[in-house]
Protein backbone atom coordinates (compact mmCIF):
# COMPACT_ATOMS: atom_id res chain seq x y z
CA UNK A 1 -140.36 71.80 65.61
CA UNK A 2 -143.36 72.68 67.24
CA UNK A 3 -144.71 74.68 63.83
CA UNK A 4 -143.99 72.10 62.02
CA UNK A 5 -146.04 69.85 64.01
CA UNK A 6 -148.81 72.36 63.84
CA UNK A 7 -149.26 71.73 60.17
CA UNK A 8 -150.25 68.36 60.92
CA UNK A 9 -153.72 68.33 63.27
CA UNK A 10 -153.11 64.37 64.45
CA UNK A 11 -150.52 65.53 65.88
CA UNK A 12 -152.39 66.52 68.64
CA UNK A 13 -153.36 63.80 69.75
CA UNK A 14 -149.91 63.07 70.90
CA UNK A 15 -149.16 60.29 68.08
CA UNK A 16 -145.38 59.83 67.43
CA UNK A 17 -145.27 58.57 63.87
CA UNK A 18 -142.09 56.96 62.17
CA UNK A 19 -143.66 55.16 59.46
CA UNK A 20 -143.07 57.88 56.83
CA UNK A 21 -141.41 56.18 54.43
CA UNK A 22 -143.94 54.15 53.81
CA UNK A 23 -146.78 56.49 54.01
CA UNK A 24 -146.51 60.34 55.01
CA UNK A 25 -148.47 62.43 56.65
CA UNK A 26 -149.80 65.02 55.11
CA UNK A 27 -149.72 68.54 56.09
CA UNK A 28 -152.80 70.57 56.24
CA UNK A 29 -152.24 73.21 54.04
CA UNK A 30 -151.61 70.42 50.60
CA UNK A 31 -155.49 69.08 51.84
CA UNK A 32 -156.57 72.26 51.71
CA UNK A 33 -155.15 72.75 48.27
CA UNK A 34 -156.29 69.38 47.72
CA UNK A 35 -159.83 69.80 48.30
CA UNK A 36 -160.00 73.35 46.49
CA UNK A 37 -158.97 71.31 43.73
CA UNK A 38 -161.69 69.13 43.80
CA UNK A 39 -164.37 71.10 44.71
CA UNK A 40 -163.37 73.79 42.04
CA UNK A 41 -161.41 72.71 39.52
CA UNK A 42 -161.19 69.20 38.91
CA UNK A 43 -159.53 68.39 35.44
CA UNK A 44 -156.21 67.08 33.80
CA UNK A 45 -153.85 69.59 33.41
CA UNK A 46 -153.21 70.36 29.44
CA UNK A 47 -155.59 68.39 28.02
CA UNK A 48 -158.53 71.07 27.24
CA UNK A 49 -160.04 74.12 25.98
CA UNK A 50 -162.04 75.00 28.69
CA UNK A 51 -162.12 77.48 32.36
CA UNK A 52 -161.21 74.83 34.50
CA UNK A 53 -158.11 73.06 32.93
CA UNK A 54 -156.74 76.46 32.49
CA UNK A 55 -156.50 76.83 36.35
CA UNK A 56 -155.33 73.38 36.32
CA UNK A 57 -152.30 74.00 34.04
CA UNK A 58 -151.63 77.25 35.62
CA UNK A 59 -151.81 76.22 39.05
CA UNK A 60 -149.73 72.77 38.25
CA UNK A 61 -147.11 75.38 36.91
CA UNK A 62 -146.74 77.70 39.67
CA UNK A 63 -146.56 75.06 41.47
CA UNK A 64 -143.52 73.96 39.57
CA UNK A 65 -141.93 77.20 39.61
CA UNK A 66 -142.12 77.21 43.62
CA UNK A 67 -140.40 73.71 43.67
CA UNK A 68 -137.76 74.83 41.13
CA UNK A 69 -137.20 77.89 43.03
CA UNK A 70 -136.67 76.12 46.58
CA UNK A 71 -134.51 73.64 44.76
CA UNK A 72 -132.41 76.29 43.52
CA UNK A 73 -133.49 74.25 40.02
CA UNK A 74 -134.84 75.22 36.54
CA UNK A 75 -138.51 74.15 35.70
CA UNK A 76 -137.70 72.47 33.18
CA UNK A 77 -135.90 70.14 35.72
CA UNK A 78 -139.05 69.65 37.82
CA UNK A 79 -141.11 66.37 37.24
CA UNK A 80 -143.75 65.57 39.49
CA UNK A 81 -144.61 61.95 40.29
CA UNK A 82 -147.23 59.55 42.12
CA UNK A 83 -144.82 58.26 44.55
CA UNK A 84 -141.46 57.11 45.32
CA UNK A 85 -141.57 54.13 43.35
CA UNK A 86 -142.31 56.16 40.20
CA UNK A 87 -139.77 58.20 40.78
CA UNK A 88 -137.15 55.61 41.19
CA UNK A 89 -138.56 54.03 38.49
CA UNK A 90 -138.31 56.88 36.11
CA UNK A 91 -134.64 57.87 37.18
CA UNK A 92 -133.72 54.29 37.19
CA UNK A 93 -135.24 54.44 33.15
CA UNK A 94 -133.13 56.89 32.31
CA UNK A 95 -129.47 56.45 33.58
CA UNK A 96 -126.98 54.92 30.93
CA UNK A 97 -126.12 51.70 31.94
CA UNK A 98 -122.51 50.28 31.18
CA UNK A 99 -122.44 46.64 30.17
CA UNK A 100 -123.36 43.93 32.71
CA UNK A 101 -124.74 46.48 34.74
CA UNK A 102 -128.15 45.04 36.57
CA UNK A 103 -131.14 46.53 38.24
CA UNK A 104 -134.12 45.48 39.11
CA UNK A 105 -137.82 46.48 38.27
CA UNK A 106 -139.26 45.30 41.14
CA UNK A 107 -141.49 47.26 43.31
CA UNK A 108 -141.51 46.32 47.17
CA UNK A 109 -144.00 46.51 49.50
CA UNK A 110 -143.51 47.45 52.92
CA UNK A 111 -145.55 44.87 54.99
């Protein structure tokens, strides 16, 4: 456990956080691959003819391969989302429903 916790610097500070379903930490290594993003790349993945969205569709698809690969899943089945709630949502969307089934849209908060 103790590597684990090293990926996450406040940590260190001896916090003992169990709020992570409704907001994770975030381990150091995605803010470092966060901010070379940002500072290097910046632009929507797909959508251009240019340097920089190249490295942003290549890197968003290596990045899929990696998940597929640790999910023991093909990339096709790999869909990245914002959040939970998306995620849900989009599932949710997409299951076949037998008559007089329900479900709800509605998006909680956790305050």
């Amino acid at each position: 456990m103790n590597g684990y916790r090293e990926d996450f610097p406040i940590f260190k500070s001896g916090l003992i956080y169990l709020n992570s379903a409704a907001s994770s930490l975030t381990p150091e290594q995605v803010l470092e691959k966060m901010l070379e993003y940002y500072r290097e790349y910046r632009a929507n993945a797909g959508r251009g003819v240019y340097r920089i969205t190249d490295r942003t569709t290549s890197e968003l698809e290596e990045a899929r391969k990696s998940v597929a690969k640790l999910r023991d899943a093909r990339e096709d089945e790999v869909t990245f989302v914002r959040n939970t709630s998306e995620g849900l949502n989009f599932v949710a969307s997409n299951l076949k429903f037998k008559k007089r089934t329900e479900h709800s849209d509605y998006s909680h908060r956790t305050s």
